[in-house]
PDB file of N, CA and C in Angstrom:
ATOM      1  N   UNK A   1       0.711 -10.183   1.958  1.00  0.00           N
ATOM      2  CA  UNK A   1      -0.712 -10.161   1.762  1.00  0.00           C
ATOM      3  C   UNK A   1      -1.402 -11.058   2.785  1.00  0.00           C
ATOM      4  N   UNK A   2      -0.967 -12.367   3.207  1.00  0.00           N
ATOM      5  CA  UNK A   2      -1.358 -13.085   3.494  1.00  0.00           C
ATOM      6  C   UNK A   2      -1.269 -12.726   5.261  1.00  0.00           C
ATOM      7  N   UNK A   3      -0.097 -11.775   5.653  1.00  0.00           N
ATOM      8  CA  UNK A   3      -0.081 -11.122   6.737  1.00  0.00           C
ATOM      9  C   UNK A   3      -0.908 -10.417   7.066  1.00  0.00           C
ATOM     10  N   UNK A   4      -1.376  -9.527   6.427  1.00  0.00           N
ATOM     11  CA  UNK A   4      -2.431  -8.322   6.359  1.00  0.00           C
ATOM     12  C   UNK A   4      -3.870  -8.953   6.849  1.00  0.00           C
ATOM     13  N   UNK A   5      -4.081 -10.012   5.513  1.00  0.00           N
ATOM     14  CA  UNK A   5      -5.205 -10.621   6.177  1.00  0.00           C
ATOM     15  C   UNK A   5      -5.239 -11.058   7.365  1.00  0.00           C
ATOM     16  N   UNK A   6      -4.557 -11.747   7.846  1.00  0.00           N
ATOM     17  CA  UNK A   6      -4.769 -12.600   8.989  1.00  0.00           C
ATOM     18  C   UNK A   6      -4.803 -11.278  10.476  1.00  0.00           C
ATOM     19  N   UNK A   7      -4.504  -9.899   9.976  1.00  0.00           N
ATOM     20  CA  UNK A   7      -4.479  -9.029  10.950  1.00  0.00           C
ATOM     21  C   UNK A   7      -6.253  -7.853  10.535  1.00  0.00           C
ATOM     22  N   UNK A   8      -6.645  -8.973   9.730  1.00  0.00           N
ATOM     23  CA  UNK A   8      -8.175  -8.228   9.420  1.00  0.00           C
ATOM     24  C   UNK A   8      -8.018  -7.102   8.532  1.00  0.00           C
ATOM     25  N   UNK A   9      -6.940  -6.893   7.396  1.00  0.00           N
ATOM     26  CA  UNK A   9      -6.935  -5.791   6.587  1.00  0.00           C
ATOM     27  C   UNK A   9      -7.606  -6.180   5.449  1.00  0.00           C
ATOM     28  N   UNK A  10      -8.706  -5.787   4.993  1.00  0.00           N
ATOM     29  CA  UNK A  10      -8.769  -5.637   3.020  1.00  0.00           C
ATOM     30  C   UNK A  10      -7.449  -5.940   2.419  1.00  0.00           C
ATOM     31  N   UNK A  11      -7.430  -7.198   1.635  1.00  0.00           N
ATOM     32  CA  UNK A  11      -7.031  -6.772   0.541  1.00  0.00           C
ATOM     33  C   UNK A  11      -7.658  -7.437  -1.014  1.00  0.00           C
ATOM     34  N   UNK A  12      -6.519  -6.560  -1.651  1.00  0.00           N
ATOM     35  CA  UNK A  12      -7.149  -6.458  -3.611  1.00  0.00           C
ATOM     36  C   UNK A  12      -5.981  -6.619  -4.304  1.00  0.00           C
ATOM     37  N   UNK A  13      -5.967  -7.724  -5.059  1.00  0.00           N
ATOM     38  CA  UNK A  13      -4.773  -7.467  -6.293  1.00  0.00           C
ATOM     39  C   UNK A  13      -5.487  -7.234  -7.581  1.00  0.00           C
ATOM     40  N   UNK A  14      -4.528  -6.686  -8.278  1.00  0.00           N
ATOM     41  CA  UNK A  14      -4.876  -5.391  -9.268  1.00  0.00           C
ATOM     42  C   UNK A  14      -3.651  -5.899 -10.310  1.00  0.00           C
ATOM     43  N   UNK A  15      -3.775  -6.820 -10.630  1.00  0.00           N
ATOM     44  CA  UNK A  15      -2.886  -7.327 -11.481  1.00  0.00           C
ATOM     45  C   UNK A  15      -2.759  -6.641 -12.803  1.00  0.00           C
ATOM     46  N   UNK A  16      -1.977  -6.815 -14.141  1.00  0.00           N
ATOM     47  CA  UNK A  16      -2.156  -6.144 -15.827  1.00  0.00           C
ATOM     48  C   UNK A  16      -3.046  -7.131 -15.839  1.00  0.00           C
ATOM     49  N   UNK A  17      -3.993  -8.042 -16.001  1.00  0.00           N
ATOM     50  CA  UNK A  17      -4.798  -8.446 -16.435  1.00  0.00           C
ATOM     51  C   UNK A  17      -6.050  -7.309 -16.250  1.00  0.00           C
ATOM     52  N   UNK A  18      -5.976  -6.446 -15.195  1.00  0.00           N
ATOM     53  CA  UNK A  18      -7.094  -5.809 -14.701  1.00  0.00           C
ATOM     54  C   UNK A  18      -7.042  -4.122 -15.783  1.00  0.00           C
ATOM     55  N   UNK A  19      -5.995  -3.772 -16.567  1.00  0.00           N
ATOM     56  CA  UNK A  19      -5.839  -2.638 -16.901  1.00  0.00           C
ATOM     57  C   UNK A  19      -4.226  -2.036 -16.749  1.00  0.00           C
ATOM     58  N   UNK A  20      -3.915  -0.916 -17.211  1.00  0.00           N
ATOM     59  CA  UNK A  20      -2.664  -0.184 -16.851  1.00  0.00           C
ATOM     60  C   UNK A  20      -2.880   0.146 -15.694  1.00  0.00           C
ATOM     61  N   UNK A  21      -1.476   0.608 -15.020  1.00  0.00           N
ATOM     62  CA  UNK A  21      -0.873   0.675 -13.548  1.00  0.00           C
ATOM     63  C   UNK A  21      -1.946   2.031 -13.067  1.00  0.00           C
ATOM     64  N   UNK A  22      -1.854   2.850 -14.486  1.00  0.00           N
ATOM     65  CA  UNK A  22      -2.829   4.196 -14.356  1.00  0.00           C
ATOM     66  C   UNK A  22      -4.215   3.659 -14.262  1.00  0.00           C
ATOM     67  N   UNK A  23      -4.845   3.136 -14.685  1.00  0.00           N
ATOM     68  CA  UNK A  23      -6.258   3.070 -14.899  1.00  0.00           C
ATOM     69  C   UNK A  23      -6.536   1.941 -13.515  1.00  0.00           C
ATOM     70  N   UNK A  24      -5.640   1.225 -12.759  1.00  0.00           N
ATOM     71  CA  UNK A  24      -5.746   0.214 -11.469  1.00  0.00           C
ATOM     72  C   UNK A  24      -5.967   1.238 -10.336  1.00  0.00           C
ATOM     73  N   UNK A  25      -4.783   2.540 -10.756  1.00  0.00           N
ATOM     74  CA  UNK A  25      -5.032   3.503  -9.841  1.00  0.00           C
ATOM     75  C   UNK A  25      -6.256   4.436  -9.616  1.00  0.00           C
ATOM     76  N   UNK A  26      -6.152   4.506 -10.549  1.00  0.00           N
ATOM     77  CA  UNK A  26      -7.916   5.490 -10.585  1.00  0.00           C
ATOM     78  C   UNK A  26      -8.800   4.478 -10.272  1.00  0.00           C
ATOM     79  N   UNK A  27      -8.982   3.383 -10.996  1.00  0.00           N
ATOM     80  CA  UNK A  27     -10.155   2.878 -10.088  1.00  0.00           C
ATOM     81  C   UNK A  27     -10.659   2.786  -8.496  1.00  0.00           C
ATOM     82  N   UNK A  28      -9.133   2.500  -8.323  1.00  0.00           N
ATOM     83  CA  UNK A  28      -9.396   2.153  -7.011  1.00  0.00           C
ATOM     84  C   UNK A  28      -8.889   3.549  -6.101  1.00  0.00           C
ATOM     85  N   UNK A  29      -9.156   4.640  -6.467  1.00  0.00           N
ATOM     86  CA  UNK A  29      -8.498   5.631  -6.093  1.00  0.00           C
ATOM     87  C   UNK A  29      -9.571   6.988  -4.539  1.00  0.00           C
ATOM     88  N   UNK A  30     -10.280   5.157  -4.188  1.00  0.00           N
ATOM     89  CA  UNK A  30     -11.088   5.713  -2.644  1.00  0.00           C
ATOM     90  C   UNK A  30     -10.971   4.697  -1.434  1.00  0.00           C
ATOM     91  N   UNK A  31      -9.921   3.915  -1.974  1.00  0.00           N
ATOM     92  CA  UNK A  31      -9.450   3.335  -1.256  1.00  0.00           C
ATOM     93  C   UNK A  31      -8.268   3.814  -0.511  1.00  0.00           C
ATOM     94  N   UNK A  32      -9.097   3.556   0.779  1.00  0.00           N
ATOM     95  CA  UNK A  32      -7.471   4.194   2.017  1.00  0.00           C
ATOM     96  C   UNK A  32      -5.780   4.180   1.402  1.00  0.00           C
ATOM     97  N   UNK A  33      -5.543   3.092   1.079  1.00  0.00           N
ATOM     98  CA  UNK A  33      -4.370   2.808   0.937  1.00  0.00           C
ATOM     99  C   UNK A  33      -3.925   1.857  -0.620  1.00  0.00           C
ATOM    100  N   UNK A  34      -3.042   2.239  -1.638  1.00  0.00           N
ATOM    101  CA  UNK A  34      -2.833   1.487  -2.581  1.00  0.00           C
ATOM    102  C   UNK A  34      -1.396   1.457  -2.097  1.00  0.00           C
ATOM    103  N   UNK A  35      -0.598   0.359  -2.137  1.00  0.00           N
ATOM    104  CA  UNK A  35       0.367  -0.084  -2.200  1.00  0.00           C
ATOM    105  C   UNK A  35       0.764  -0.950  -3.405  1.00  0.00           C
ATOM    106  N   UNK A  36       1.956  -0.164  -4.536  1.00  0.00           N
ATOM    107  CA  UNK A  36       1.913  -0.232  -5.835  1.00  0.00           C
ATOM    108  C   UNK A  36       2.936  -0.709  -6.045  1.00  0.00           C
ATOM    109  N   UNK A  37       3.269  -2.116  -6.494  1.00  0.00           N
ATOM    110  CA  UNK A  37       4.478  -2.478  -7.288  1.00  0.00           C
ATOM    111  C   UNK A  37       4.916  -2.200  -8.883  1.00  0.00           C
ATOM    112  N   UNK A  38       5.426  -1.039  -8.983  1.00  0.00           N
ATOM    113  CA  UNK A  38       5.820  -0.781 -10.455  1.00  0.00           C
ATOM    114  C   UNK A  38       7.130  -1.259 -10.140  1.00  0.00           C
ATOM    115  N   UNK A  39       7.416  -0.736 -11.888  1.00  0.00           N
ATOM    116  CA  UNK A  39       9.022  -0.913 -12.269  1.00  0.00           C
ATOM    117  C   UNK A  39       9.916  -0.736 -11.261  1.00  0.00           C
ATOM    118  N   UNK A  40       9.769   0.219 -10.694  1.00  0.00           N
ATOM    119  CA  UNK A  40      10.996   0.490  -9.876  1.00  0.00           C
ATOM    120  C   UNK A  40      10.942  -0.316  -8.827  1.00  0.00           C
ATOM    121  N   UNK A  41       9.818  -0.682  -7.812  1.00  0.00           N
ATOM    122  CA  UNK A  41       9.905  -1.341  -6.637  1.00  0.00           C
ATOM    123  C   UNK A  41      10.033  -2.470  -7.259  1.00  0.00           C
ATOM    124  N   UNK A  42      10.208  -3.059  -8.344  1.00  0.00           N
ATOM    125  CA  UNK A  42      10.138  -4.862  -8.738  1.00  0.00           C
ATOM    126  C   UNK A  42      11.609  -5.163  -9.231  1.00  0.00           C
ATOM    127  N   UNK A  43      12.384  -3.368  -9.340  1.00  0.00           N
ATOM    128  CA  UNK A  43      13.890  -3.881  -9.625  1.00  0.00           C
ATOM    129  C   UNK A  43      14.393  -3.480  -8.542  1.00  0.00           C
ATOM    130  N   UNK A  44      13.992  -3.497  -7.348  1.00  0.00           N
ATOM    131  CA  UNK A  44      14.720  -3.418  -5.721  1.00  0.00           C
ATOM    132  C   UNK A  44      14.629  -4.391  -5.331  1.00  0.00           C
ATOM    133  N   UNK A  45      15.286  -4.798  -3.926  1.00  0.00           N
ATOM    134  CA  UNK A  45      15.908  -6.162  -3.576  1.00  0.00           C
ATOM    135  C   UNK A  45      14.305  -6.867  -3.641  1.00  0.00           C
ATOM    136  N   UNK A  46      15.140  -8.323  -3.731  1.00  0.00           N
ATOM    137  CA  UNK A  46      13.718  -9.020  -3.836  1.00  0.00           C
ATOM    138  C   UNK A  46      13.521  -9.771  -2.369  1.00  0.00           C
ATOM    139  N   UNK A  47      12.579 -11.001  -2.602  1.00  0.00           N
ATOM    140  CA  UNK A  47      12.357 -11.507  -1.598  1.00  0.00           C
ATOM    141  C   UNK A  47      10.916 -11.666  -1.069  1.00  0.00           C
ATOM    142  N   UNK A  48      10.606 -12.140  -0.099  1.00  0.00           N
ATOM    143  CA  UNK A  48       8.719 -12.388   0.157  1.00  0.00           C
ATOM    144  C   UNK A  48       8.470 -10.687   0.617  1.00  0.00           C
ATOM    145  N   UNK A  49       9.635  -9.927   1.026  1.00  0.00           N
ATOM    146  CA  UNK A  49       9.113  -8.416   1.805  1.00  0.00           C
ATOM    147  C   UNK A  49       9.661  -7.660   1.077  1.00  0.00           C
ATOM    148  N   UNK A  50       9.485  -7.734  -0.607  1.00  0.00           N
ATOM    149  CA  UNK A  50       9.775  -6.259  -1.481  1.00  0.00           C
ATOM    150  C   UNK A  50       9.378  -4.913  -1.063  1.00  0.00           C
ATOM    151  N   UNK A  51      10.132  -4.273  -1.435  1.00  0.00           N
ATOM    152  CA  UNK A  51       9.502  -2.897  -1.465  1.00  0.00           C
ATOM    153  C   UNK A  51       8.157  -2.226  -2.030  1.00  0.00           C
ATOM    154  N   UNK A  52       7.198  -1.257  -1.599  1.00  0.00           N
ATOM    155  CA  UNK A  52       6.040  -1.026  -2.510  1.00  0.00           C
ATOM    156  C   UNK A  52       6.480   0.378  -2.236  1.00  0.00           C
ATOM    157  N   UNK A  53       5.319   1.382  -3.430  1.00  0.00           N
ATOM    158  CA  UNK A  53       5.092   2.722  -2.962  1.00  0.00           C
ATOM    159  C   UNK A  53       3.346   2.605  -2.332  1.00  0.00           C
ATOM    160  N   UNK A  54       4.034   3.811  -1.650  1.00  0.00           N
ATOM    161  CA  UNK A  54       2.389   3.928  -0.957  1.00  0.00           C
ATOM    162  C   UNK A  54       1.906   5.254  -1.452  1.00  0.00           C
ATOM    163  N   UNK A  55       0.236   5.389  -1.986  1.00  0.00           N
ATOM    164  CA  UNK A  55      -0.263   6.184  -2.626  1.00  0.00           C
ATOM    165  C   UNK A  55      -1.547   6.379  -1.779  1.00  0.00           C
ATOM    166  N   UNK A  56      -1.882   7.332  -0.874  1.00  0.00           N
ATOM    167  CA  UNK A  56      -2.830   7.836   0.124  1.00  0.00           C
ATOM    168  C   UNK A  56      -4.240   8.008  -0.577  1.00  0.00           C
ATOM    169  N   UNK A  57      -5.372   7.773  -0.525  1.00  0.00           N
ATOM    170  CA  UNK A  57      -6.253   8.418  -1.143  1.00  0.00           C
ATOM    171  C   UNK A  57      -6.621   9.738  -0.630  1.00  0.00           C
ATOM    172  N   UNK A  58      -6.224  10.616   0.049  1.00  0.00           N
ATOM    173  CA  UNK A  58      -5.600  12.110  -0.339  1.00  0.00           C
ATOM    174  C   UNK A  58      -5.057  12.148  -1.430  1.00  0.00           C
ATOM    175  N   UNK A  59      -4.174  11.525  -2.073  1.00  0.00           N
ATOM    176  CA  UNK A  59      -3.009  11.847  -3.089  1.00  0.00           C
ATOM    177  C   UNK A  59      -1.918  11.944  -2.766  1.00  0.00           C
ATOM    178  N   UNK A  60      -1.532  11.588  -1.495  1.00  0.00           N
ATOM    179  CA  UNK A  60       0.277  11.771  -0.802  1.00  0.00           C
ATOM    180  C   UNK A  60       0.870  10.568  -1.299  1.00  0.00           C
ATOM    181  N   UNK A  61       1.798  10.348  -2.067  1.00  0.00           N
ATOM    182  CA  UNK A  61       2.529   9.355  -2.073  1.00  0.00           C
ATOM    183  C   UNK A  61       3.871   9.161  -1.648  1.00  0.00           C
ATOM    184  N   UNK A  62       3.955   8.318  -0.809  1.00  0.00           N
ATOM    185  CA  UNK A  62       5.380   7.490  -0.335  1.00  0.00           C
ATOM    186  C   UNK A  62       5.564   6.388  -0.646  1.00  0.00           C
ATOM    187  N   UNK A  63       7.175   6.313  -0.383  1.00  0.00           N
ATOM    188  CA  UNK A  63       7.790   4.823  -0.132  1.00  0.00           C
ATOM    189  C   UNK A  63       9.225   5.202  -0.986  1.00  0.00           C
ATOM    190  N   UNK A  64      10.458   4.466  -1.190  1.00  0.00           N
ATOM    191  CA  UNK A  64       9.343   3.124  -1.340  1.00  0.00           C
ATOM    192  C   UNK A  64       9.278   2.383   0.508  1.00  0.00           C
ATOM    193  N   UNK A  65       8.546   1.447   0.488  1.00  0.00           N
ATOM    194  CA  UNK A  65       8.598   1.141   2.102  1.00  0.00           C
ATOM    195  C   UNK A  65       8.140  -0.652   1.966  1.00  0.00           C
ATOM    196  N   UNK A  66       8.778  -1.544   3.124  1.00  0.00           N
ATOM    197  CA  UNK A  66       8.558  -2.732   2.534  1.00  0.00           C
ATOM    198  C   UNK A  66       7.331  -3.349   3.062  1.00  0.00           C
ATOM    199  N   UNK A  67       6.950  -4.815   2.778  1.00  0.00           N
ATOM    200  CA  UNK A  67       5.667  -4.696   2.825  1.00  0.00           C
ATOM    201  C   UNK A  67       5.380  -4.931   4.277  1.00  0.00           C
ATOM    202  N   UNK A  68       6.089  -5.151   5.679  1.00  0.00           N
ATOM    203  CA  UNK A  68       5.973  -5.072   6.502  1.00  0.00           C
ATOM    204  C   UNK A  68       6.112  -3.755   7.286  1.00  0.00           C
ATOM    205  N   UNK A  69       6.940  -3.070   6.787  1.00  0.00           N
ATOM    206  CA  UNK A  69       6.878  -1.778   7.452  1.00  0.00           C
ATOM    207  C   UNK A  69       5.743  -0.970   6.762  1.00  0.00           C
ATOM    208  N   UNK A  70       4.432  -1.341   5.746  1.00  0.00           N
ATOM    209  CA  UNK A  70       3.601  -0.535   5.353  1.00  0.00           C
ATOM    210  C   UNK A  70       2.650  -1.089   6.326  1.00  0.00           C
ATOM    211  N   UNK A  71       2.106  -2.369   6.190  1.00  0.00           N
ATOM    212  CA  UNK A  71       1.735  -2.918   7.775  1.00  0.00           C
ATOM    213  C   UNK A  71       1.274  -2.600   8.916  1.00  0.00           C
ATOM    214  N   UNK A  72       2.812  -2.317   9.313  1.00  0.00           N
ATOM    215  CA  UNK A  72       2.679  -1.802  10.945  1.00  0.00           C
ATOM    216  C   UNK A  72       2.210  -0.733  11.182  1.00  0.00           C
ATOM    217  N   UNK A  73       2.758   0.117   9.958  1.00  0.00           N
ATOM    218  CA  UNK A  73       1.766   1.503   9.829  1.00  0.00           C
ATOM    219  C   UNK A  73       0.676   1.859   9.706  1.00  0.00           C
ATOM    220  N   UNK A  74      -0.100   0.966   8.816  1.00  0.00           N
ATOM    221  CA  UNK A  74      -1.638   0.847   8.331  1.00  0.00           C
ATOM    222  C   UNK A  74      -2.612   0.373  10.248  1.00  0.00           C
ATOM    223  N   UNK A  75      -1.717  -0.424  10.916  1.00  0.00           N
ATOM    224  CA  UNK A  75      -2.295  -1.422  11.768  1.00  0.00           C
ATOM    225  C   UNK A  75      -2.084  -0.142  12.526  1.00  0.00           C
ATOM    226  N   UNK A  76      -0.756   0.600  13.021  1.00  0.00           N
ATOM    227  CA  UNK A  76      -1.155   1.370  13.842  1.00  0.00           C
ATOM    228  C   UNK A  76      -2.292   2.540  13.787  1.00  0.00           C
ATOM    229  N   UNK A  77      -2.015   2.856  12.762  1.00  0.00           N
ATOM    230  CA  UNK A  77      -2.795   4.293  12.262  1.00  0.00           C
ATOM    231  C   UNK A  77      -4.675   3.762  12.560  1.00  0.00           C
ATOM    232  N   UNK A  78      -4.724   2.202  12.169  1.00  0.00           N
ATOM    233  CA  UNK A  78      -6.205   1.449  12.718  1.00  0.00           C
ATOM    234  C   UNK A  78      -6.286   1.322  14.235  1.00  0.00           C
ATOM    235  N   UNK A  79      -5.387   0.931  14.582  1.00  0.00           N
ATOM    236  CA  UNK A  79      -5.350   1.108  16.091  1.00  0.00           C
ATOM    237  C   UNK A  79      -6.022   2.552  16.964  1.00  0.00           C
ATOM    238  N   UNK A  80      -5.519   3.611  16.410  1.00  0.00           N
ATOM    239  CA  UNK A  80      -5.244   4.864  16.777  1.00  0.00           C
ATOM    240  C   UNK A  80      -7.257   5.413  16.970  1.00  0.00           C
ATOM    241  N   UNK A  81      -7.830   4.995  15.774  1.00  0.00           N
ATOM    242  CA  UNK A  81      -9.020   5.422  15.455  1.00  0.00           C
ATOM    243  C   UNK A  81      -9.144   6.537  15.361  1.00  0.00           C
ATOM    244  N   UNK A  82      -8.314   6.987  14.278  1.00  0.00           N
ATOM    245  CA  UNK A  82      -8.559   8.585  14.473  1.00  0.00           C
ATOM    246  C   UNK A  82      -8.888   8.821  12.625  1.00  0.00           C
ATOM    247  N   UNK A  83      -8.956   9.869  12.563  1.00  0.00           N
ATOM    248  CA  UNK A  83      -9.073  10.255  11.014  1.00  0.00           C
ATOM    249  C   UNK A  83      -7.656  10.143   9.764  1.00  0.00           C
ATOM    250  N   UNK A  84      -6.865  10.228  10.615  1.00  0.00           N
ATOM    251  CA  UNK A  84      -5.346  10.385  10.332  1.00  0.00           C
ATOM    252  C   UNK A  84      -5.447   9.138   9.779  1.00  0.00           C
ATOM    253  N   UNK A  85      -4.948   9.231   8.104  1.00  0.00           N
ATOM    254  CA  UNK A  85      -4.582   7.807   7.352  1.00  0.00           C
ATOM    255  C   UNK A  85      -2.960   7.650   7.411  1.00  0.00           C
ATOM    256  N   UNK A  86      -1.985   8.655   7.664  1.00  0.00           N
ATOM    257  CA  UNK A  86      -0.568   8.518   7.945  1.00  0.00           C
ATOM    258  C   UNK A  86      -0.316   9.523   8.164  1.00  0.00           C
ATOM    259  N   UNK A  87       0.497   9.278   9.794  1.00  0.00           N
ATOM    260  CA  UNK A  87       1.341  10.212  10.629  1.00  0.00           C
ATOM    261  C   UNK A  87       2.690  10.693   9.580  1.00  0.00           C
ATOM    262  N   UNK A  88       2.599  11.757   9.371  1.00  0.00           N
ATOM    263  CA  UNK A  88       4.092  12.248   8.487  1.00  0.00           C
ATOM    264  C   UNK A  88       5.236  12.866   9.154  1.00  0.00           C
ATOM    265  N   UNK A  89       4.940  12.315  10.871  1.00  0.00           N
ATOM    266  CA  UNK A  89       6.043  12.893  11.571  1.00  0.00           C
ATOM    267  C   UNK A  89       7.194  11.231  11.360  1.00  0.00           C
ATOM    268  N   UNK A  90       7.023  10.359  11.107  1.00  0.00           N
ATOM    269  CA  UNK A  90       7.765   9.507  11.212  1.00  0.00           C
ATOM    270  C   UNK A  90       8.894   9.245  10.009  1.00  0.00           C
TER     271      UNK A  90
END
Protein backbone atom coordinates (compact mmCIF):
# COMPACT_ATOMS: atom_id res chain seq x y z
CA UNK A 1 0.00 0.00 0.00
CA UNK A 2 2.46 2.15 1.13
CA UNK A 3 4.32 1.40 -2.34
CA UNK A 4 1.47 2.36 -4.44
CA UNK A 5 1.25 5.54 -2.76
CA UNK A 6 4.48 6.77 -2.96
CA UNK A 7 4.12 5.90 -6.93
CA UNK A 8 0.88 8.37 -6.87
CA UNK A 9 -1.83 5.51 -6.88
CA UNK A 10 -5.29 5.91 -4.90
CA UNK A 11 -5.63 3.97 -2.33
CA UNK A 12 -8.78 2.62 0.03
CA UNK A 13 -9.03 0.01 2.67
CA UNK A 14 -12.27 -1.59 2.93
CA UNK A 15 -11.88 -3.38 5.97
CA UNK A 16 -15.23 -5.85 7.84
CA UNK A 17 -15.69 -2.92 9.80
CA UNK A 18 -16.94 -1.26 6.50
CA UNK A 19 -19.58 -4.18 5.52
CA UNK A 20 -19.34 -7.81 3.83
CA UNK A 21 -16.62 -8.62 1.22
CA UNK A 22 -19.97 -8.39 -1.14
CA UNK A 23 -21.37 -5.16 -0.19
CA UNK A 24 -17.20 -3.50 -0.09
CA UNK A 25 -17.45 -4.74 -3.61
CA UNK A 26 -20.38 -3.14 -4.90
CA UNK A 27 -19.71 -0.10 -3.36
CA UNK A 28 -16.79 0.48 -4.67
CA UNK A 29 -17.56 -1.22 -7.87
CA UNK A 30 -16.38 2.15 -10.30
CA UNK A 31 -13.37 1.99 -9.21
CA UNK A 32 -10.58 1.01 -11.78
CA UNK A 33 -9.15 -1.58 -9.80
CA UNK A 34 -10.22 -3.61 -6.45
CA UNK A 35 -7.61 -5.75 -5.23
CA UNK A 36 -9.38 -8.24 -2.72
CA UNK A 37 -8.01 -10.18 0.13
CA UNK A 38 -10.51 -12.99 0.91
CA UNK A 39 -10.22 -16.34 2.39
CA UNK A 40 -8.34 -17.79 -0.05
CA UNK A 41 -5.59 -15.14 -0.75
CA UNK A 42 -5.11 -14.80 3.31
CA UNK A 43 -4.49 -18.73 3.39
CA UNK A 44 -1.58 -18.35 0.64
CA UNK A 45 1.94 -17.74 1.51
CA UNK A 46 2.24 -14.90 3.72
CA UNK A 47 4.49 -12.11 4.14
CA UNK A 48 4.48 -8.03 3.44
CA UNK A 49 3.74 -9.23 -0.64
CA UNK A 50 0.59 -11.63 -0.19
CA UNK A 51 -1.31 -12.56 -2.83
CA UNK A 52 -4.66 -10.51 -3.88
CA UNK A 53 -7.41 -11.13 -6.57
CA UNK A 54 -7.90 -8.53 -8.97
CA UNK A 55 -11.52 -7.53 -9.86
CA UNK A 56 -11.66 -4.95 -13.06
CA UNK A 57 -14.47 -2.56 -12.97
CA UNK A 58 -15.55 -4.16 -16.29
CA UNK A 59 -16.13 -7.24 -14.16
CA UNK A 60 -12.93 -9.36 -15.29
CA UNK A 61 -11.49 -10.91 -12.46
CA UNK A 62 -7.93 -12.20 -11.89
CA UNK A 63 -5.25 -13.32 -9.77
CA UNK A 64 -4.47 -14.48 -7.58
CA UNK A 65 -1.34 -12.02 -8.26
CA UNK A 66 0.99 -10.49 -5.54
CA UNK A 67 0.87 -7.17 -4.42
CA UNK A 68 3.81 -6.11 -6.42
CA UNK A 69 3.17 -7.75 -9.50
CA UNK A 70 -0.51 -5.98 -9.39
CA UNK A 71 1.58 -2.72 -9.20
CA UNK A 72 3.67 -2.91 -11.99
CA UNK A 73 0.71 -3.63 -13.91
CA UNK A 74 -1.61 -0.89 -12.72
CA UNK A 75 1.71 1.59 -13.17
CA UNK A 76 2.24 0.29 -16.55
CA UNK A 77 -1.19 0.20 -17.95
CA UNK A 78 -0.97 4.34 -16.29
CA UNK A 79 1.99 4.80 -18.08
CA UNK A 80 0.54 3.62 -21.41
CA UNK A 81 -2.46 6.31 -21.29
CA UNK A 82 -4.61 4.48 -23.09
CA UNK A 83 -8.18 3.23 -22.25
CA UNK A 84 -6.98 -0.31 -21.64
CA UNK A 85 -7.36 -1.05 -17.71
CA UNK A 86 -5.42 -4.64 -18.34
CA UNK A 87 -3.52 -6.03 -21.19
CA UNK A 88 -4.82 -9.86 -21.21
CA UNK A 89 -2.06 -10.80 -23.51
CA UNK A 90 0.29 -11.25 -20.53
Amino acid sequence: MRQAEREGVRVELGGPEHGTLGARGRAARLVPYQAVIGEREAAGPAGLDGLVALRLRDGRRHGPLTGAQLLHRILTCRAARGPVLWETSR
